[in-house]
N, C-alpha and C. Protein backbone atom coordinates (compact mmCIF):
# COMPACT_ATOMS: atom_id res chain seq x y z
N UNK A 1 10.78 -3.01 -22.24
CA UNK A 1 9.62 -2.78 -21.42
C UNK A 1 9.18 -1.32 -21.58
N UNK A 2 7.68 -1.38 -21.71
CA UNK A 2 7.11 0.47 -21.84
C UNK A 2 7.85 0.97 -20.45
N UNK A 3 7.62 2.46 -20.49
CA UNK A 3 7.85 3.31 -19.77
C UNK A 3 6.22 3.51 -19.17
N UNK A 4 5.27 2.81 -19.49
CA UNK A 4 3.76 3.92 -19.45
C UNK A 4 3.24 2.65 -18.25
N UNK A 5 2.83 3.70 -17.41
CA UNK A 5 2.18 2.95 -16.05
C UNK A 5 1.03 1.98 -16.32
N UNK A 6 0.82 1.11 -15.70
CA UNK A 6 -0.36 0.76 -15.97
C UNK A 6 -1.07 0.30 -14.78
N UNK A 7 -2.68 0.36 -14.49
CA UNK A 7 -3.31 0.45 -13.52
C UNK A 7 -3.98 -1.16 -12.96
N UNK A 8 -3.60 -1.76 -12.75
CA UNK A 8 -4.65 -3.58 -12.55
C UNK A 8 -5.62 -3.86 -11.60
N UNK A 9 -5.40 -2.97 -10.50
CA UNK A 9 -6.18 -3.32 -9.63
C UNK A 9 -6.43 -1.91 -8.08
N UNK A 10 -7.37 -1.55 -7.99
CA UNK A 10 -7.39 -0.64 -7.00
C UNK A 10 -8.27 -1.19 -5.60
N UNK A 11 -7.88 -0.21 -4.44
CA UNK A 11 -8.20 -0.52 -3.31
C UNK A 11 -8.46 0.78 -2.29
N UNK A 12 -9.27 0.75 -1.32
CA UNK A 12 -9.31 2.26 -0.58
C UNK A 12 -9.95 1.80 0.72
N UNK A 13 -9.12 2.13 1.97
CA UNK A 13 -9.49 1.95 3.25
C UNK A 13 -9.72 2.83 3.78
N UNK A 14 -10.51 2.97 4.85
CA UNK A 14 -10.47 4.07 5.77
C UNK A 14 -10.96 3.15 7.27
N UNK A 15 -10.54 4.33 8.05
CA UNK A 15 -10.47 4.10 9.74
C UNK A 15 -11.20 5.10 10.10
N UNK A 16 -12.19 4.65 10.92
CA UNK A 16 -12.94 5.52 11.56
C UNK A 16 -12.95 5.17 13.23
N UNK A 17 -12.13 5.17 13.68
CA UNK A 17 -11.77 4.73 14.97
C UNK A 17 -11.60 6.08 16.02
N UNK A 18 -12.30 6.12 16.95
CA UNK A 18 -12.59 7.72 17.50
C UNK A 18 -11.67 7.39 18.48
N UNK A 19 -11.29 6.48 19.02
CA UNK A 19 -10.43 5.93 20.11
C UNK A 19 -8.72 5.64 19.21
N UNK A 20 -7.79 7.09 20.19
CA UNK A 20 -6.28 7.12 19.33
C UNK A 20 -5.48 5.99 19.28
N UNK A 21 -5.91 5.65 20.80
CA UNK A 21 -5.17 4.06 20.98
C UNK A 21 -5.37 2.75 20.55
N UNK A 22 -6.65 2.78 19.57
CA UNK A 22 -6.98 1.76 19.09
C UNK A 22 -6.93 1.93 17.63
N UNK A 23 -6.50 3.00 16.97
CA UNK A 23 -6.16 3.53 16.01
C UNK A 23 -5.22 2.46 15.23
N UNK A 24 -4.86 2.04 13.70
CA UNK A 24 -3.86 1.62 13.42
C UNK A 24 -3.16 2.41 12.70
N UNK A 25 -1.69 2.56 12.75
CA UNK A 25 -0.81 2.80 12.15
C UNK A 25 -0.93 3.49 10.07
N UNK A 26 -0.61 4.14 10.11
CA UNK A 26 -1.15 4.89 8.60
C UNK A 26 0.08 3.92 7.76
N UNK A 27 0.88 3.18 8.29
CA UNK A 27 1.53 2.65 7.35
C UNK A 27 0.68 0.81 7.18
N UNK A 28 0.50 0.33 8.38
CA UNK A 28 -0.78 -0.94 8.63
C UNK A 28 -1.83 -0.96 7.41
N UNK A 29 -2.26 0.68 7.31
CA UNK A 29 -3.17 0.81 6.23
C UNK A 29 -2.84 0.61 4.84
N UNK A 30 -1.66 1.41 4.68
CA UNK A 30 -0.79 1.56 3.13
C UNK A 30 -0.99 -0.26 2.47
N UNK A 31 -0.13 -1.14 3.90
CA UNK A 31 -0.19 -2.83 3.40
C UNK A 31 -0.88 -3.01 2.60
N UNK A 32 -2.39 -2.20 3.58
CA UNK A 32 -3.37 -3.63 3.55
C UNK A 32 -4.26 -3.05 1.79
N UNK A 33 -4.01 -1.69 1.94
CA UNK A 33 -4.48 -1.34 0.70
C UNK A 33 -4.12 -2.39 -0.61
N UNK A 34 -2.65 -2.20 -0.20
CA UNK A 34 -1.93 -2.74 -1.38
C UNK A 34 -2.11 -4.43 -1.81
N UNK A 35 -2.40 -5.33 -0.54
CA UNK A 35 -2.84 -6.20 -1.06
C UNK A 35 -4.43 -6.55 -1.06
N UNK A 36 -5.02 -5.69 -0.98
CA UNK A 36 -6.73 -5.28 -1.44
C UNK A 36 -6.62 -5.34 -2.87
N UNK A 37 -5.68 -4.11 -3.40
CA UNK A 37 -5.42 -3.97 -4.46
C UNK A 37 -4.60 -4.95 -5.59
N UNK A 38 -3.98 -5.81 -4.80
CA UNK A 38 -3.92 -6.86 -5.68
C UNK A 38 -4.66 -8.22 -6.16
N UNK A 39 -5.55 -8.19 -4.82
CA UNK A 39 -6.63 -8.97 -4.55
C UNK A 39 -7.92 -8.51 -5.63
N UNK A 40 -7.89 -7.45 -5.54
CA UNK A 40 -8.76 -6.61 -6.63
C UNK A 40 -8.19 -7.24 -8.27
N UNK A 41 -7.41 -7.18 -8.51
CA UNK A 41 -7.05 -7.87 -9.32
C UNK A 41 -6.66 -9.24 -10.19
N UNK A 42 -7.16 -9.91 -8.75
CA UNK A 42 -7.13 -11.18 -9.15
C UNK A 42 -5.70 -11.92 -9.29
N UNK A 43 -4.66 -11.36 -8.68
CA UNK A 43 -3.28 -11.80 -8.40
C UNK A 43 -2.48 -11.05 -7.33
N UNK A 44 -2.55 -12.31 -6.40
CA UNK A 44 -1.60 -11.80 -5.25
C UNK A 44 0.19 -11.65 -5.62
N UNK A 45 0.08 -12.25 -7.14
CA UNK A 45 1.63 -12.43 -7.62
C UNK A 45 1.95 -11.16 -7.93
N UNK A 46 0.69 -10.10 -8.01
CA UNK A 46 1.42 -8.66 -8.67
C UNK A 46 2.14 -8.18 -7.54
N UNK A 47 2.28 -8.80 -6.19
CA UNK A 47 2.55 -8.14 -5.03
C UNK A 47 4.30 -8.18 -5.36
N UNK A 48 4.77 -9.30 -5.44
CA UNK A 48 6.28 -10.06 -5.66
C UNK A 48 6.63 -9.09 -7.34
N UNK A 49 5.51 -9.04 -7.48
CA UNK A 49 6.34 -8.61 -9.24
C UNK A 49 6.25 -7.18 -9.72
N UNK A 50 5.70 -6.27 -8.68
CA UNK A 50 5.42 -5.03 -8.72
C UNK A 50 7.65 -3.78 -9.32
N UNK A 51 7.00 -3.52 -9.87
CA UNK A 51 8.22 -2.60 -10.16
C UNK A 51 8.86 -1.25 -9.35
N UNK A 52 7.94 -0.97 -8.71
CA UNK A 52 8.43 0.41 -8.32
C UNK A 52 6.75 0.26 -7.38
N UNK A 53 7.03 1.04 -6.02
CA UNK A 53 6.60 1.18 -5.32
C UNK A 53 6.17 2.71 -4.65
N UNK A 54 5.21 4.21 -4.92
CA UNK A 54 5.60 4.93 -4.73
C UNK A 54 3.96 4.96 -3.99
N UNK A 55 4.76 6.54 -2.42
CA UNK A 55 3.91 6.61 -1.56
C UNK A 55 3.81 8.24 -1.54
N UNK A 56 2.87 9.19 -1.71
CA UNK A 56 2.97 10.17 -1.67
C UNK A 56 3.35 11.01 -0.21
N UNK A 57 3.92 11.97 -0.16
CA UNK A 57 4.37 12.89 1.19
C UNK A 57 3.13 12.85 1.92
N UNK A 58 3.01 12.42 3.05
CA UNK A 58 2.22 12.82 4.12
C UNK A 58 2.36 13.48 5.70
N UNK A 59 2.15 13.44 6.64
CA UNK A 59 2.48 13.95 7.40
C UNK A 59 2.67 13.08 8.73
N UNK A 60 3.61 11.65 7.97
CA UNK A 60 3.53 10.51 8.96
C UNK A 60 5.40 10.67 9.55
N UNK A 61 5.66 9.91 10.08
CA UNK A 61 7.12 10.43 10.31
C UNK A 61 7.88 9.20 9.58
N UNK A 62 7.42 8.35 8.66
CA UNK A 62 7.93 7.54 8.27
C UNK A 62 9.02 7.85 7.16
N UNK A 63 10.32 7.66 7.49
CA UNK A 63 11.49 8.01 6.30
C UNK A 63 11.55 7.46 5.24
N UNK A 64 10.76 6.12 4.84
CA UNK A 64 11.03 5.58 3.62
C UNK A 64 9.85 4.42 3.38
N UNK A 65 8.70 5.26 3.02
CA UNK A 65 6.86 4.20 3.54
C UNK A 65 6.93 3.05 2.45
N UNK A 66 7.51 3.60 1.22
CA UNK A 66 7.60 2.85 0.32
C UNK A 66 8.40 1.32 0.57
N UNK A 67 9.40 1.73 1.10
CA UNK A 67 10.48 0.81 1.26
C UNK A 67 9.75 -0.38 2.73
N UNK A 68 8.94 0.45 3.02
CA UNK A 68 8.31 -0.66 4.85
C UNK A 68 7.44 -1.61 3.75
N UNK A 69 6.76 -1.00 2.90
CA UNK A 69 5.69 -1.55 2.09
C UNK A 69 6.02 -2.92 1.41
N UNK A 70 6.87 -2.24 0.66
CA UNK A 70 7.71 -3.31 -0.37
C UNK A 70 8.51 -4.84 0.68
N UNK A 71 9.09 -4.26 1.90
CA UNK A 71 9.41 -5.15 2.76
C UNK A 71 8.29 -6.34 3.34
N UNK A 72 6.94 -5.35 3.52
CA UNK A 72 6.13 -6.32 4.00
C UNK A 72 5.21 -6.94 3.40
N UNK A 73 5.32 -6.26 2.16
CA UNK A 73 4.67 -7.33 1.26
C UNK A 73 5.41 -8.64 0.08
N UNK A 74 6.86 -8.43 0.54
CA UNK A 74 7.55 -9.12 -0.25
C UNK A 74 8.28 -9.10 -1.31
């Protein structure tokens, strides 16, 4: 198998919710991106067959976003 990434399908959400309490969760978002983004692609199977899962540093308190991701999407 290559080593070289390859790109299939992209996705981009945003929240504009002025109300904190009605706000969702920055990891809720990460999901839903991800299966936008596979949806974008025309296979929800890339979700199950994805290799590696990576979430860049943000300033959420989540210890392991990647790992919630991968859990909730399967």
């Amino acid at each position: 198998m290559s080593a070289t990434p390859i790109l299939v399908g992209v996705a981009q959400l945003e929240q504009r919710s002025t109300d904190p309490l009605a706000a969702r969760e920055p990891i809720e978002l990460m999901q839903d991106a991800v299966r936008a983004a596979a949806a974008d692609a025309g296979s929800s199977k890339l979700l199950t067959e994805a290799g590696a899962i990576r979430v860049i540093r943000g300033i959420w308190g989540y210890q392991n976003p990647a790992a919630a991701i991968a859990s909730a999407i399967g």
